[in-house]
Protein backbone atom coordinates (compact mmCIF):
# COMPACT_ATOMS: atom_id res chain seq x y z
CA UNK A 1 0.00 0.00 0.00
CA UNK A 2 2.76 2.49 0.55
CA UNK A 3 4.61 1.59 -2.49
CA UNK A 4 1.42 2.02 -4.24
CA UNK A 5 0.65 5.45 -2.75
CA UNK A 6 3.73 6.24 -3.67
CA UNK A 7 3.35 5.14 -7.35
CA UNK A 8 0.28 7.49 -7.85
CA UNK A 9 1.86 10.38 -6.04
CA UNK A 10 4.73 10.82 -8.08
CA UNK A 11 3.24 12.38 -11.40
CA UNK A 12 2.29 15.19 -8.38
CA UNK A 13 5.63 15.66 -7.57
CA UNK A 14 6.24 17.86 -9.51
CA UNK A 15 3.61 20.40 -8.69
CA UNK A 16 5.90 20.49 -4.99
CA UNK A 17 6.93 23.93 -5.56
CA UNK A 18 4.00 25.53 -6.47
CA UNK A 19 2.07 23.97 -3.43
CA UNK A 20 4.87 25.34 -1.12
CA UNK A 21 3.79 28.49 -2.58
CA UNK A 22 0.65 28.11 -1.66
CA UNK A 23 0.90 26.75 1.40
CA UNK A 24 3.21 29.90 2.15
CA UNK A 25 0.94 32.42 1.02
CA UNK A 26 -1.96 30.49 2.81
CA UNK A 27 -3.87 32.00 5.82
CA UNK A 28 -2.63 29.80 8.67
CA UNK A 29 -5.18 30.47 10.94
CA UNK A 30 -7.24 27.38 8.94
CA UNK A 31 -4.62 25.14 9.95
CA UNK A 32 -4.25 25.77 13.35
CA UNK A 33 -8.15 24.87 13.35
CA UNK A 34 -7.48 21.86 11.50
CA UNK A 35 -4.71 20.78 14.66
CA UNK A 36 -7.54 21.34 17.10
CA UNK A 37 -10.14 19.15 15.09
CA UNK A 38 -7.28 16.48 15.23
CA UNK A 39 -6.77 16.97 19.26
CA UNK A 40 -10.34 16.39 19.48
CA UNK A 41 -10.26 13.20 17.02
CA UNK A 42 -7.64 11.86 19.21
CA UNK A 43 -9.37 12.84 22.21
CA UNK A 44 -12.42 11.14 20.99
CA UNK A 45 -10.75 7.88 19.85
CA UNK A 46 -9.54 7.92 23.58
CA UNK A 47 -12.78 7.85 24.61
CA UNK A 48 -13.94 5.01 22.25
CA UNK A 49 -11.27 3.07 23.62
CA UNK A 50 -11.88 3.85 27.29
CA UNK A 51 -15.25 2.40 26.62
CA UNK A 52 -14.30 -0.49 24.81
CA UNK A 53 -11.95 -2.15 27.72
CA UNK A 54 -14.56 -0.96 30.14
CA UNK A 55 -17.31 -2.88 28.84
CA UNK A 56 -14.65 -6.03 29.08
CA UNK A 57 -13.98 -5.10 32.83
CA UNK A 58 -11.26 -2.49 32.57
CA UNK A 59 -11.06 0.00 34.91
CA UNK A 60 -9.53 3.94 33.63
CA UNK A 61 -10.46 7.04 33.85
CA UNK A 62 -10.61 9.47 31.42
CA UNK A 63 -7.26 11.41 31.81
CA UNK A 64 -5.55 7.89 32.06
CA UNK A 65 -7.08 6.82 28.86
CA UNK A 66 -6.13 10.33 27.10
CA UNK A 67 -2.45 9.48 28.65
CA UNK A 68 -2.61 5.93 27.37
CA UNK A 69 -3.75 6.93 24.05
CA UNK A 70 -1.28 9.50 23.53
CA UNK A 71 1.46 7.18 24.33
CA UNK A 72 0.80 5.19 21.54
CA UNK A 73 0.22 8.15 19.23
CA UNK A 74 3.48 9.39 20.06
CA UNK A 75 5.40 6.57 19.03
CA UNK A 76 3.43 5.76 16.11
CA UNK A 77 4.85 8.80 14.85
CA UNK A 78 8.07 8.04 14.85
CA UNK A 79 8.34 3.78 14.47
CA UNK A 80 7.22 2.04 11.46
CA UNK A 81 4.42 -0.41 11.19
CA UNK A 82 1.86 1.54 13.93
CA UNK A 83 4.51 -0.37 16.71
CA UNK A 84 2.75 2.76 19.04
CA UNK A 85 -0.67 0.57 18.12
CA UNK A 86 0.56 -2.32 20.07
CA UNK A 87 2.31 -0.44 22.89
CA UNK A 88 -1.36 1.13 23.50
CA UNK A 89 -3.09 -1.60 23.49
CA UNK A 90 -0.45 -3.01 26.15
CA UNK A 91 -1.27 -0.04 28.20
CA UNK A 92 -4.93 -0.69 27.84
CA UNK A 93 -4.96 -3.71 28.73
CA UNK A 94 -3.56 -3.64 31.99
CA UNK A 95 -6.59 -1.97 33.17
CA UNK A 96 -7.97 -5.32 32.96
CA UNK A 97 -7.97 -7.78 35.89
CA UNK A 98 -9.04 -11.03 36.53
CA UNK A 99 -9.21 -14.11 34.59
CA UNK A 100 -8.95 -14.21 30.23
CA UNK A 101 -7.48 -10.84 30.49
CA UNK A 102 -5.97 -11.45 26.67
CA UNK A 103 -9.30 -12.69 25.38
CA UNK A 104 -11.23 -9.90 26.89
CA UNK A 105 -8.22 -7.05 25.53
CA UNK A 106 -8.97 -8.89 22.08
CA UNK A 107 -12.97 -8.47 22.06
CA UNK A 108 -12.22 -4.48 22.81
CA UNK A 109 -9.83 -3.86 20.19
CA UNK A 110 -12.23 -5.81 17.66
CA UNK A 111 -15.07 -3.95 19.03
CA UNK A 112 -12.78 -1.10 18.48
CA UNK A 113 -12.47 -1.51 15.27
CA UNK A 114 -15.86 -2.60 14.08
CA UNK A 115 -16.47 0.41 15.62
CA UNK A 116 -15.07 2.72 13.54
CA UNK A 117 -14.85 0.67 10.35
CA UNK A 118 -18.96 1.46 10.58
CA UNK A 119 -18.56 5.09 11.32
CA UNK A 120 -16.40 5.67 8.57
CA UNK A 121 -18.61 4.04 5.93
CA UNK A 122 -22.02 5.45 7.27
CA UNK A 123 -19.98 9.07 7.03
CA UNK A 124 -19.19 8.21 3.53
CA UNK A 125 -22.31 6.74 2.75
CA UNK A 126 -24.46 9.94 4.21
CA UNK A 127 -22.41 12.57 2.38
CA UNK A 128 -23.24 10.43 -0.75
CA UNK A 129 -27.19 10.26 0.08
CA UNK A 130 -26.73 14.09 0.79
CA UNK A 131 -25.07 14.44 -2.48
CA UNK A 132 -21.94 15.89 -1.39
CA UNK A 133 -19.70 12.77 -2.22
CA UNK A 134 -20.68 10.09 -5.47
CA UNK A 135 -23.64 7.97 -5.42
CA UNK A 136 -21.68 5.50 -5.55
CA UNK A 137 -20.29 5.58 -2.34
CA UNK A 138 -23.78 4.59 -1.46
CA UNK A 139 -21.94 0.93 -1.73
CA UNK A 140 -19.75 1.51 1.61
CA UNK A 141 -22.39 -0.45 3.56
CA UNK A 142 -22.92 -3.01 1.70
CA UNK A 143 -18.80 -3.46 1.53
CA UNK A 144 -19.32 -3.19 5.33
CA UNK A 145 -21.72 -5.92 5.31
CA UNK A 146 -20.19 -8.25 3.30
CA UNK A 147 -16.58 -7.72 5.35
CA UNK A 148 -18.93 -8.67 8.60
CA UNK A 149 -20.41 -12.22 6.75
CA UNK A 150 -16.56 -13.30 6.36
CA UNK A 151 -15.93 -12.74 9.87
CA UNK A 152 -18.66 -13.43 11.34
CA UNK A 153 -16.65 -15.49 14.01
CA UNK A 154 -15.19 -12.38 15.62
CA UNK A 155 -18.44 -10.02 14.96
CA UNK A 156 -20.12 -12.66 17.13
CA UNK A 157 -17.09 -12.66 19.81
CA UNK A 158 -17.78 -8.70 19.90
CA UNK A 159 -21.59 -9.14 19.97
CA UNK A 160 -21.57 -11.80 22.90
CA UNK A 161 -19.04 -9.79 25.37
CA UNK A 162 -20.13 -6.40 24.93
CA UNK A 163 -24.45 -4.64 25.48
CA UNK A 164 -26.07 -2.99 23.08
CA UNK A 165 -25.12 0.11 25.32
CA UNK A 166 -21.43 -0.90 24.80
CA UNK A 167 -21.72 -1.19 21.38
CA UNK A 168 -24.05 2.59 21.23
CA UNK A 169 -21.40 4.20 22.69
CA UNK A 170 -18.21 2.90 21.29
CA UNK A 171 -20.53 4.16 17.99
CA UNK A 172 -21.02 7.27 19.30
CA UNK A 173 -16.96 7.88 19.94
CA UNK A 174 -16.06 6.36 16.39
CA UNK A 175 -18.56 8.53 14.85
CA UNK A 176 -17.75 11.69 16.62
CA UNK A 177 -13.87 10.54 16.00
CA UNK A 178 -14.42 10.54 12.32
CA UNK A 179 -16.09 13.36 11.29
CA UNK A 180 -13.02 15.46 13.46
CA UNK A 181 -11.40 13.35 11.01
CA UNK A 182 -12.93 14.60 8.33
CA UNK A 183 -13.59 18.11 9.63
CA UNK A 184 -9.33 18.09 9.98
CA UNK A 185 -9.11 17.72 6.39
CA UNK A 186 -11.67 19.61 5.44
CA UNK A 187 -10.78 23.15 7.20
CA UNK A 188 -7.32 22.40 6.29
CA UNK A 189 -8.11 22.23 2.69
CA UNK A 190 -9.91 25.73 3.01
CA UNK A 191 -6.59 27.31 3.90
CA UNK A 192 -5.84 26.63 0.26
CA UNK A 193 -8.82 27.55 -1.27
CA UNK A 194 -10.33 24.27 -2.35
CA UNK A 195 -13.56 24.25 -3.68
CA UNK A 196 -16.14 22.75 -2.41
CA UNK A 197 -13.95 21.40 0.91
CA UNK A 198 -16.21 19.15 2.64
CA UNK A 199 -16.68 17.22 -0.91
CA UNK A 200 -13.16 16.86 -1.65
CA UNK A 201 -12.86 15.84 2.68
CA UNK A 202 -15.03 12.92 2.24
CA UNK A 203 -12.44 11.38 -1.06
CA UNK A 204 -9.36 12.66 1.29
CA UNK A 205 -10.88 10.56 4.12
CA UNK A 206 -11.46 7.63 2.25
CA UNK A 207 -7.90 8.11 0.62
CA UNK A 208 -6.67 8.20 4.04
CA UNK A 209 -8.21 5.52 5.28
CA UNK A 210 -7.16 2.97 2.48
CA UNK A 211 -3.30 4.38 3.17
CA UNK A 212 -3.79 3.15 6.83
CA UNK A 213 -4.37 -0.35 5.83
CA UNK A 214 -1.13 -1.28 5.69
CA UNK A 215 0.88 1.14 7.78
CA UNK A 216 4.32 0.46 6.80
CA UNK A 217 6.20 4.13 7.34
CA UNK A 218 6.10 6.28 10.11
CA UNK A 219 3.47 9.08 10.87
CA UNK A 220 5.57 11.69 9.83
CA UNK A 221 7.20 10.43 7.02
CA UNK A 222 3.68 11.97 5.42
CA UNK A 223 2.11 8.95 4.08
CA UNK A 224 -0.97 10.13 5.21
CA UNK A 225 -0.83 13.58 3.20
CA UNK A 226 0.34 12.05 0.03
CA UNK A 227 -2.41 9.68 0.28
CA UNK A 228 -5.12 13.03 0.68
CA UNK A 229 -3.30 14.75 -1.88
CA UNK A 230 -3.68 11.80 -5.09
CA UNK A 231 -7.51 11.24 -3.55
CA UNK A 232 -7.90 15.32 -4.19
CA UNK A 233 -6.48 14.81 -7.28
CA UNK A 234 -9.07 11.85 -8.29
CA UNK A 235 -11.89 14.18 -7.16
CA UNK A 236 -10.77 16.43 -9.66
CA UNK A 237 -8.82 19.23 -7.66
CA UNK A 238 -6.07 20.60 -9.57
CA UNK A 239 -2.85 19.48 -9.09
CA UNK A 240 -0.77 22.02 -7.21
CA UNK A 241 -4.26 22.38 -5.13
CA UNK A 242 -4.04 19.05 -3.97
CA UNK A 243 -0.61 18.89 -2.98
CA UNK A 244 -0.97 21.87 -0.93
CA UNK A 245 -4.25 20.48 0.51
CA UNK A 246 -2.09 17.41 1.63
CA UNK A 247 0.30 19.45 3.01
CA UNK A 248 -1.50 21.67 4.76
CA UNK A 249 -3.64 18.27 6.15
CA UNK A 250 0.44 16.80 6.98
CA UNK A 251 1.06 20.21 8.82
CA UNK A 252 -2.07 20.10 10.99
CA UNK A 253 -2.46 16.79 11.62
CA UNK A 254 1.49 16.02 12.84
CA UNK A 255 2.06 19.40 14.69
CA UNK A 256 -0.80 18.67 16.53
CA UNK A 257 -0.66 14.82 16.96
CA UNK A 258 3.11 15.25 18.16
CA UNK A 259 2.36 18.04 20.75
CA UNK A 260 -0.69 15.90 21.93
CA UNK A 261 1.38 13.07 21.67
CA UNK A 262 4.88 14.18 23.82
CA UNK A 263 2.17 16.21 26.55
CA UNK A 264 0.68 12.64 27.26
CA UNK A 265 3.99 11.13 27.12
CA UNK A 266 5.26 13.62 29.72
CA UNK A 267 2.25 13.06 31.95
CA UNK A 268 2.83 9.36 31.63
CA UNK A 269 6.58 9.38 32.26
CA UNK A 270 6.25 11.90 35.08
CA UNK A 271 3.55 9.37 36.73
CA UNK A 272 0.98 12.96 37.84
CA UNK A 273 -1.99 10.72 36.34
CA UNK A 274 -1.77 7.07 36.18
CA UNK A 275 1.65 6.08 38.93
CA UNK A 276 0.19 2.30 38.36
CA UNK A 277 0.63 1.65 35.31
CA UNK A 278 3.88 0.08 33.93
CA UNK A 279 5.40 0.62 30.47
CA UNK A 280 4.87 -2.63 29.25
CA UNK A 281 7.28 -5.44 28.14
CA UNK A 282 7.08 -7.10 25.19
C-alpha cells in the first residue's frame, strides 16, 4: 500500500513547488483549526477506547485513557508499522484484571475496530445520500456488510461480550472521532482555497483511510498527506491544489498529533496521572 501510494503520487511531484507556494501564502489560521479538530479526534478515539476495555472489565479514567492513548500516538509517529498501536493496546490492557485478560483485551480492540470501520462508511455513505460525495459511495455499507459475513466469528465474539449500550457508545466515539477526522481535512483544505472542501474531505478521508491499511512508514514520514493529496487529485482538484491540501492536512495533523502526543507522554513518564501503570514489556 505504501509503495502504491507512492506510485500514484509521483506524477504530483512535480507540482511540490507551487504547493509550497501556496501553502506559504496560505492564511494559517485554517490550519491551526485543522490541529484542534485532530486533538479532538484523538481525544475522541480515547474515549472510544476507554469504553471499549470498560465494557470487558477495565477499569480507567478518562485522563488515564487520554495518557494511554497518547502514548501510543506518540510513538506511532516516529516507528514504522503503527509499533505505538501495540504499545497502546499493552497499556490498555492492563486496566484489565481477573481471569482471560488477553481474550477480553482482544474483544475491545475488535469492538474497536468494528467500531469505527462502521462510522467511517455510514460518514461516507451519508455525504453520498446528501449528495456531497458520489452515489456510488452509497456501496460503503454493503462493503461493510459483506466484510462482517466473512468474519462473522469475531463479529459474534464482539456481539456476545459487549451490550447494546457498549456497542451505542463505542458508535457514538467512532462517529464523533471521524467526522473530526474529516472536519481536519476539510478546514485544512480551506486554507488553500479548495472548492467545495467538505466534498473533496469525504475522497481525502477515504484516501486516508485505504493508506492506513497497511501502515508500513512512520506518521511523519507523510504517508498520510500524500495519500489526501492523489484522492484530491481523483476528485478532480487541480494538481498544485491538492498537494498543498495534503500538506497543509500533513502540517495540521502532525504538529498537533506530536504536541498531543509528547504532553501525554510527559504526563505518563512523570507518573501525575496514572503512577500504576507500567510501560509494558514485550
Amino acid at each position: 500500500m505504501l509503495l502504491l501510494t507512492v506510485a500514484i503520487a509521483w506524477p504530483l511531484a512535480g507540482h511540490a513547488h507551487e504547493a509550497f507556494t501556496r501553502l506559504r501564502d496560505a492564511d494559517l489560521r485554517p490550519v491551526a483549526a485543522a490541529g484542534l479538530l485532530h486533538v479532538a479526534m484523538l481525544v475522541a478515539s480515547a474515549f472510544c477506547w476507554r469504553r471499549a476495555f470498560r465494557a470487558c472489565g477495565g477499569v480507567v479514567g478518562g485522563g488515564g485513557a487520554c495518557v494511554r492513548y497518547g502514548v501510543g500516538t506518540f510513538l506511532n509517529a516516529f516507528t514504522p508499522a503503527r509499533a505505538g498501536g501495540a504499545v497502546r493496546i499493552g497499556l490498555f490492557a492492563r486496566s484489565l484484571h481477573g481471569e482471560r485478560a488477553l481474550q477480553r483485551s482482544a474483544v475491545a480492540v475488535l469492538s474497536i475496530g468494528a467500531a469505527r470501520g462502521a462510522a467511517v462508511t455510514i460518514l461516507v455513505a451519508a455525504a453520498a445520500a446528501g449528495g456531497i460525495a458520489p452515489s456510488w459511495f452509497m456501496a460503503a455499507p454493503f462493503a461493510l456488510g459483506a466484510a462482517a459475513v466473512l468474519a462473522h466469528r469475531r463479529v459474534g465474539l464482539v456481539r456476545t461480550h459487549l451490550r447494546k449500550g457498549d456497542c451505542g457508545a463505542l458508535f457514538g466515539w467512532a462517529a464523533l472521532a471521524a467526522a473530526c477526522r474529516c472536519g481536519t481535512i476539510a478546514v485544512a483544505l480551506v486554507a488553500v482555497g479548495v472548492h467545495s472542501p467538505v466534498a473533496a474531505a469525504v475522497f481525502g478521508l477515504v484516501g486516508l483511510e485505504l493508506s492506513a491499511l497497511i501502515p508500513l512508514a512512520p506518521g511523519l514520514a507523510g504517508v498520510g498527506g500524500a495519500a489526501v493529496a492523489v484522492a484530491l487529485s481523483a476528485h478532480g482538484v487541480p494538481s498544485a491544489t491538492a498537494v498543498a491540501g495534503g500538506l497543509a492536512f500533513y502540517v495540521a495533523e502532525g504538529a498537533a498529533g506530536v504536541l498531543f502526543g509528547v504532553l501525554m507522554t510527559a504526563v505518563f513518564v512523570i507518573g501525575h496521572t496514572d503512577r500504576d501503570v507500567p510501560v509494558p514489556v514485550w
